[in-house]
C-alpha atoms as a PDB file:
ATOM      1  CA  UNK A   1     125.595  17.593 133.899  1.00  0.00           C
ATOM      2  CA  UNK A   2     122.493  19.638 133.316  1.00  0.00           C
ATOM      3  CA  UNK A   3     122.992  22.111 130.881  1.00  0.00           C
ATOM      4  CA  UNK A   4     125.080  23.395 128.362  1.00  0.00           C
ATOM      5  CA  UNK A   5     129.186  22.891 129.368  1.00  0.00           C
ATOM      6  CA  UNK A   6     131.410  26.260 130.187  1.00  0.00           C
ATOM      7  CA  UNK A   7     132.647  28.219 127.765  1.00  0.00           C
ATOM      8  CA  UNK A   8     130.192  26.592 125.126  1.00  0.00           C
ATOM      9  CA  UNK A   9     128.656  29.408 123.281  1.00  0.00           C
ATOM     10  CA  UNK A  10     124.510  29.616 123.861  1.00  0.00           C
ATOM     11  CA  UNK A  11     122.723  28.565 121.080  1.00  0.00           C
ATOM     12  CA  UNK A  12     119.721  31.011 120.395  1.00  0.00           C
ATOM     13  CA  UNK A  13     116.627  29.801 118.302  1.00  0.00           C
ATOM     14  CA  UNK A  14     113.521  31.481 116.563  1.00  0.00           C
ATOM     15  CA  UNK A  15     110.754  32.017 118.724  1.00  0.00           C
ATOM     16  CA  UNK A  16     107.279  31.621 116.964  1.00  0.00           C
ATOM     17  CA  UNK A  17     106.296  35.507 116.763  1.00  0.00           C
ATOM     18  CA  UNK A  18     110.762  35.349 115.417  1.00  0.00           C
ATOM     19  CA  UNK A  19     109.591  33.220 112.903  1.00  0.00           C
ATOM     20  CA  UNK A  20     106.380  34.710 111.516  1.00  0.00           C
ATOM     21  CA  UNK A  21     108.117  38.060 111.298  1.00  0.00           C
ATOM     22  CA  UNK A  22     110.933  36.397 109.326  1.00  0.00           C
ATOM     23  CA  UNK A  23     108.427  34.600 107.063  1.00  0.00           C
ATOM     24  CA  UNK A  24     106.928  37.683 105.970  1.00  0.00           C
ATOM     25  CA  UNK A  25     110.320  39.771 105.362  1.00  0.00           C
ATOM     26  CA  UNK A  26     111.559  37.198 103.068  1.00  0.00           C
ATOM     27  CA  UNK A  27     108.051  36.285 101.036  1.00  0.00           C
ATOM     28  CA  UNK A  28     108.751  36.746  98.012  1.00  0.00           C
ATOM     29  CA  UNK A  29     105.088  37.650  97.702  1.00  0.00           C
ATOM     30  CA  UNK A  30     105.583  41.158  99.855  1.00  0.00           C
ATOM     31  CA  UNK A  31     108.770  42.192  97.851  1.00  0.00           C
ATOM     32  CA  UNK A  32     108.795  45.816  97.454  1.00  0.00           C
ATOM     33  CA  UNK A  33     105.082  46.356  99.870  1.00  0.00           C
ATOM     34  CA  UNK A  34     104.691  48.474 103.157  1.00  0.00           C
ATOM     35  CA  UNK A  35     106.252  47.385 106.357  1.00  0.00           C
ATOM     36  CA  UNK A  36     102.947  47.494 107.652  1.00  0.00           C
ATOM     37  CA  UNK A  37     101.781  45.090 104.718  1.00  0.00           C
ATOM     38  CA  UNK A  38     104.498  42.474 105.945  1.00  0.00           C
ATOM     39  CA  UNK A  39     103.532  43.133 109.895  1.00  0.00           C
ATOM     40  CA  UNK A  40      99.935  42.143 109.047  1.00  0.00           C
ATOM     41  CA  UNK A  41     101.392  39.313 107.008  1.00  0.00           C
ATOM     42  CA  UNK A  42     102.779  37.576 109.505  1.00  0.00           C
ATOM     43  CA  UNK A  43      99.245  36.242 111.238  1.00  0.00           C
ATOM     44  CA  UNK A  44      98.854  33.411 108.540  1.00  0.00           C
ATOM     45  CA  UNK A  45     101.865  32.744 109.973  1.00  0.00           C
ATOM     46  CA  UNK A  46     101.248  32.497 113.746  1.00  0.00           C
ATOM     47  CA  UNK A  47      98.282  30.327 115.369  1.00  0.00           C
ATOM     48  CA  UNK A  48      96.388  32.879 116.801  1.00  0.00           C
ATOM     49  CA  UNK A  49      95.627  34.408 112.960  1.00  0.00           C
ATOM     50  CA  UNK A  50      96.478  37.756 114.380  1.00  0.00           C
ATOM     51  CA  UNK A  51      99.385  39.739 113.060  1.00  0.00           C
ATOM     52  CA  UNK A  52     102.172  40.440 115.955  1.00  0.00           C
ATOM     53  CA  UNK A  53     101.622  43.806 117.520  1.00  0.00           C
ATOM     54  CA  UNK A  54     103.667  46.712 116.419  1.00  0.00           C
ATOM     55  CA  UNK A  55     105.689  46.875 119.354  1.00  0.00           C
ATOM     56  CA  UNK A  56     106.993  43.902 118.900  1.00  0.00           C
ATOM     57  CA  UNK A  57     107.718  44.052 115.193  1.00  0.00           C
ATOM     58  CA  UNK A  58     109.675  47.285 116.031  1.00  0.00           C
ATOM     59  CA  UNK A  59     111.784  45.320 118.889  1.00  0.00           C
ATOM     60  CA  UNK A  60     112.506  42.217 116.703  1.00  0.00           C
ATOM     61  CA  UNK A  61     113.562  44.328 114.186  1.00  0.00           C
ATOM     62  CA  UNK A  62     116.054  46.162 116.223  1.00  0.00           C
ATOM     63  CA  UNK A  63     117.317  43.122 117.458  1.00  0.00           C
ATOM     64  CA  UNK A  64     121.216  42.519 115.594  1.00  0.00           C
ATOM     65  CA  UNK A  65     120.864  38.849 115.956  1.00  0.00           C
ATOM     66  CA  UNK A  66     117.568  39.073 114.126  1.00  0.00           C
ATOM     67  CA  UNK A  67     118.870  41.102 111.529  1.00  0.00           C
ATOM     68  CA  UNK A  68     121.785  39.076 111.240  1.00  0.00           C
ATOM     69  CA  UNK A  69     119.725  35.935 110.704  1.00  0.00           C
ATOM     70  CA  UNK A  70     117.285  37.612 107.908  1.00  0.00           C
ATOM     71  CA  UNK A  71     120.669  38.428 106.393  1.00  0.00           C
ATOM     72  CA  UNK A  72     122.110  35.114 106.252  1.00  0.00           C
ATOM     73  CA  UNK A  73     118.903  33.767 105.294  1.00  0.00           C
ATOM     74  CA  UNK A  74     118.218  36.357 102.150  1.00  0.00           C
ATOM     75  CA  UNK A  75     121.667  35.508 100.936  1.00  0.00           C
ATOM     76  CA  UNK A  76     121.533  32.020 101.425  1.00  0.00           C
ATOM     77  CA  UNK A  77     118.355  31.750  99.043  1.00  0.00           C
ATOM     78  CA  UNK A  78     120.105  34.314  96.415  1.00  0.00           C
ATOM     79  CA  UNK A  79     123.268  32.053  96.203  1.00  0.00           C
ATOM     80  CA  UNK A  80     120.965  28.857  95.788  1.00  0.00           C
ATOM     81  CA  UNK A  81     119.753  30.816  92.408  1.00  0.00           C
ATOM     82  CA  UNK A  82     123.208  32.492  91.373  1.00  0.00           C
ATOM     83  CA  UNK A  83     123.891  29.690  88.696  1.00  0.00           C
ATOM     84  CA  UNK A  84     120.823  30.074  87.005  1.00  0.00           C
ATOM     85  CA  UNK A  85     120.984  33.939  87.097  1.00  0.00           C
ATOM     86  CA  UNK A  86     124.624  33.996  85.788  1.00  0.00           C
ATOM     87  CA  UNK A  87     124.043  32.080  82.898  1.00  0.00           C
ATOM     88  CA  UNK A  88     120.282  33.851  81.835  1.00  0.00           C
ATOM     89  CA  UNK A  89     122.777  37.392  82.375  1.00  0.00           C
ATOM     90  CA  UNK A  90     125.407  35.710  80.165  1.00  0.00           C
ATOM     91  CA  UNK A  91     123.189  34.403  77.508  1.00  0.00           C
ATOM     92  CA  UNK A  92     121.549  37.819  76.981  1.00  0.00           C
ATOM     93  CA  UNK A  93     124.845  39.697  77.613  1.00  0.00           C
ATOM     94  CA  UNK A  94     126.095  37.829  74.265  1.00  0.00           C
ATOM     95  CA  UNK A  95     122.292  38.771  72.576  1.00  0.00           C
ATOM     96  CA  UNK A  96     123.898  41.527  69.849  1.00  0.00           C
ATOM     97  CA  UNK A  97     120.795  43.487  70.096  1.00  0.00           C
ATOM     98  CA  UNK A  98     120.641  46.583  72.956  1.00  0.00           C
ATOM     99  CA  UNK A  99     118.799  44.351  75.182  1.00  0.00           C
ATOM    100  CA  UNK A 100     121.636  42.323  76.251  1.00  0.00           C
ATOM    101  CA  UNK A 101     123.564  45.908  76.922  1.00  0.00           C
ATOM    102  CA  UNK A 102     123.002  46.149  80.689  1.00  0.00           C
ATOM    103  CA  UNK A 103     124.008  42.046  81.220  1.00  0.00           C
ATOM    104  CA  UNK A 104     127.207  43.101  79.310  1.00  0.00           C
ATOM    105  CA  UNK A 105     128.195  46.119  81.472  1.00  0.00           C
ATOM    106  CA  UNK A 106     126.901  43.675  84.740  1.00  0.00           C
ATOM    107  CA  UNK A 107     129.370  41.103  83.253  1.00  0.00           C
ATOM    108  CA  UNK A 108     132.200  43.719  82.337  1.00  0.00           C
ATOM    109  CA  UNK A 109     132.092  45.052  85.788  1.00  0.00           C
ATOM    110  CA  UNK A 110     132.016  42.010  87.736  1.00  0.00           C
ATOM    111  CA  UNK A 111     135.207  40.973  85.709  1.00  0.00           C
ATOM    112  CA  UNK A 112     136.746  44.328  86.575  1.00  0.00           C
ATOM    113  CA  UNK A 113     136.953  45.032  82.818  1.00  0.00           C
ATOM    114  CA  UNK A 114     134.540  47.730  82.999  1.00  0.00           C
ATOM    115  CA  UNK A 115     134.100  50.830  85.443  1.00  0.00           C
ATOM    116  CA  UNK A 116     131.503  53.549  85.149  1.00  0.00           C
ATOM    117  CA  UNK A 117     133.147  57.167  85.719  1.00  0.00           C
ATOM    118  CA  UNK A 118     131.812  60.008  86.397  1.00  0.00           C
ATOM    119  CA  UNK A 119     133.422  63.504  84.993  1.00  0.00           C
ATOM    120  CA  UNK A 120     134.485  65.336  88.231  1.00  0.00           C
ATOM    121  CA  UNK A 121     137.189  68.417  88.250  1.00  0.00           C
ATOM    122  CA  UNK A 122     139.634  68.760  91.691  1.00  0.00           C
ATOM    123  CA  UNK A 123     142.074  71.248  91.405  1.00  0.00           C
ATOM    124  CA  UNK A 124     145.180  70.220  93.190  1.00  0.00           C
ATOM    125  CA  UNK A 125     148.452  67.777  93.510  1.00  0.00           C
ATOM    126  CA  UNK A 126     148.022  64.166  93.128  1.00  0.00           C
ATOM    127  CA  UNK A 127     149.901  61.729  94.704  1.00  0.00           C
ATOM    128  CA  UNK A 128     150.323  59.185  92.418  1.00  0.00           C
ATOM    129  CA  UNK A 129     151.858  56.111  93.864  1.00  0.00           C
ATOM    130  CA  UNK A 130     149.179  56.130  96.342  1.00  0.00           C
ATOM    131  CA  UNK A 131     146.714  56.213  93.589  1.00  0.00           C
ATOM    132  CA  UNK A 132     148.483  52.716  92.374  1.00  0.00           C
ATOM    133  CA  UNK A 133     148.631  51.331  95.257  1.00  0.00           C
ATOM    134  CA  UNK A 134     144.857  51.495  95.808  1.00  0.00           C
ATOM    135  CA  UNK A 135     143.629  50.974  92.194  1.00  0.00           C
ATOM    136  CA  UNK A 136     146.142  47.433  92.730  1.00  0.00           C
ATOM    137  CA  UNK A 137     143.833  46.777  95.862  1.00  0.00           C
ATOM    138  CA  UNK A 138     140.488  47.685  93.881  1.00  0.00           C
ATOM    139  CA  UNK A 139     141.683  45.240  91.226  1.00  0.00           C
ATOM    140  CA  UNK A 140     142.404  42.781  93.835  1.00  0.00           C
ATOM    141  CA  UNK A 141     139.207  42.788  95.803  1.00  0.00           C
ATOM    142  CA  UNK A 142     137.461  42.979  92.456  1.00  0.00           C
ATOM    143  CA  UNK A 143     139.368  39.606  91.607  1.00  0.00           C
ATOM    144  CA  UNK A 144     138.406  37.811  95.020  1.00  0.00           C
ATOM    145  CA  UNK A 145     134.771  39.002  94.550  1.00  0.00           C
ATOM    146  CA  UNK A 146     134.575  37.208  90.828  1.00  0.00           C
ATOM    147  CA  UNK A 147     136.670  34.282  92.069  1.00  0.00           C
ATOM    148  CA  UNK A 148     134.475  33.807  94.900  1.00  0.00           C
ATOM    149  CA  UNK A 149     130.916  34.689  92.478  1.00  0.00           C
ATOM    150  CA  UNK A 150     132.666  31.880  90.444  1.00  0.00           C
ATOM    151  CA  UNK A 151     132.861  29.015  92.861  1.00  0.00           C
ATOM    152  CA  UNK A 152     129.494  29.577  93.967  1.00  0.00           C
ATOM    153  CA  UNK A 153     128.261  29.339  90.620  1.00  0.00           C
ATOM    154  CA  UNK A 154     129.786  25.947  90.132  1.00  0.00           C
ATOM    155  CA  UNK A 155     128.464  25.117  93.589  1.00  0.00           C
ATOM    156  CA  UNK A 156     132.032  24.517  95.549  1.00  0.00           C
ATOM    157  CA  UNK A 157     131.198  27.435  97.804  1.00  0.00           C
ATOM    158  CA  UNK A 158     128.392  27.680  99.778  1.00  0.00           C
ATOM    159  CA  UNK A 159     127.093  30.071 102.457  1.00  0.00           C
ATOM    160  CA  UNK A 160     126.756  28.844 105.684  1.00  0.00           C
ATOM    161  CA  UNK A 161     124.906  30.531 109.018  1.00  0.00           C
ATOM    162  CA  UNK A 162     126.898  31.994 111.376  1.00  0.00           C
ATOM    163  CA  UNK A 163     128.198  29.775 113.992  1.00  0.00           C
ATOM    164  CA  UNK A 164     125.624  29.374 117.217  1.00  0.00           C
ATOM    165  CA  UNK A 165     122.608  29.621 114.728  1.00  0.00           C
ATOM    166  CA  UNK A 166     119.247  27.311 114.208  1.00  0.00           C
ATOM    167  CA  UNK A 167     116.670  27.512 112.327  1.00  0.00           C
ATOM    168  CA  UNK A 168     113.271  25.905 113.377  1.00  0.00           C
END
């Protein structure tokens, strides 16, 4: 059988220009610079030591699949650092000086300890069961976020590509 068998889903890979334009959104290098600065980035990346043309920057980065990918990718290489980041926030978070006050809040809020509010006046009825019920599923969600933060700081969870994905 030539081919890939029915109801197999098609694997897509990066083409080259794919893979130049991907190597230039995630350099750390051109964090924070132009769009245009990343476009002309990408020749060192491709053979012909020209940068791909607008036109085609533009259409990759419409393209859902692409975006999807740079996703997966950008999160993949922030969860490879997550340990190291967790424990620099909580050594400075127990620093008793002001600079450890934002890693404290971070830390307070990621627990759910901690919520920033904001003054705001509504005049009206409230209903307040409803109001319980969703401040139990804040505190729940909150509570799957940290559990999950936590096993990927220990390294038993790890993020994996979407299924039907390479990378070349």
């Amino acid at each position: 059988m030539i081919g890939r068998p029915p109801g197999e889903p098609k694997v897509r890979i990066f083409k080259l220009t794919e893979q130049a334009i991907l190597a230039a959104l995630i350099d750390p290098e051109y964090f924070g610079k132009t769009m245009e600065k990343k476009r002309q980035a990408t020749a060192k990346h491709l053979s012909t030591r020209k940068p791909v043309s607008k036109a085609i920057w533009m259409k990759t980065l419409k393209d859902e699949w692409f975006r999807n990918q740079v996703a997966e990718i950008t999160i993949r290489g922030i969860a490879e650092h997550l340990p190291e980041v967790l424990s620099a926030a909580l050594v400075m978070a127990k620093t008793p000086t002001r600079e450890g006050f934002q890693d404290r809040r971070m830390i307070l809020e990621m627990a759910g300890l901690y919520q920033h509010h904001q003054s705001v006046s509504i005049g009206g009825s409230v209903d307040h069961q409803h109001q319980h019920e969703m401040g139990d599923r804040v505190v729940a969600s909150q509570k799957r976020a940290m559990d999950s933060i936590a096993r990927m700081a220990n390294g038993e969870d790890e993020i994996v590509p979407p299924q039907g994905t390479q990378v070349h």
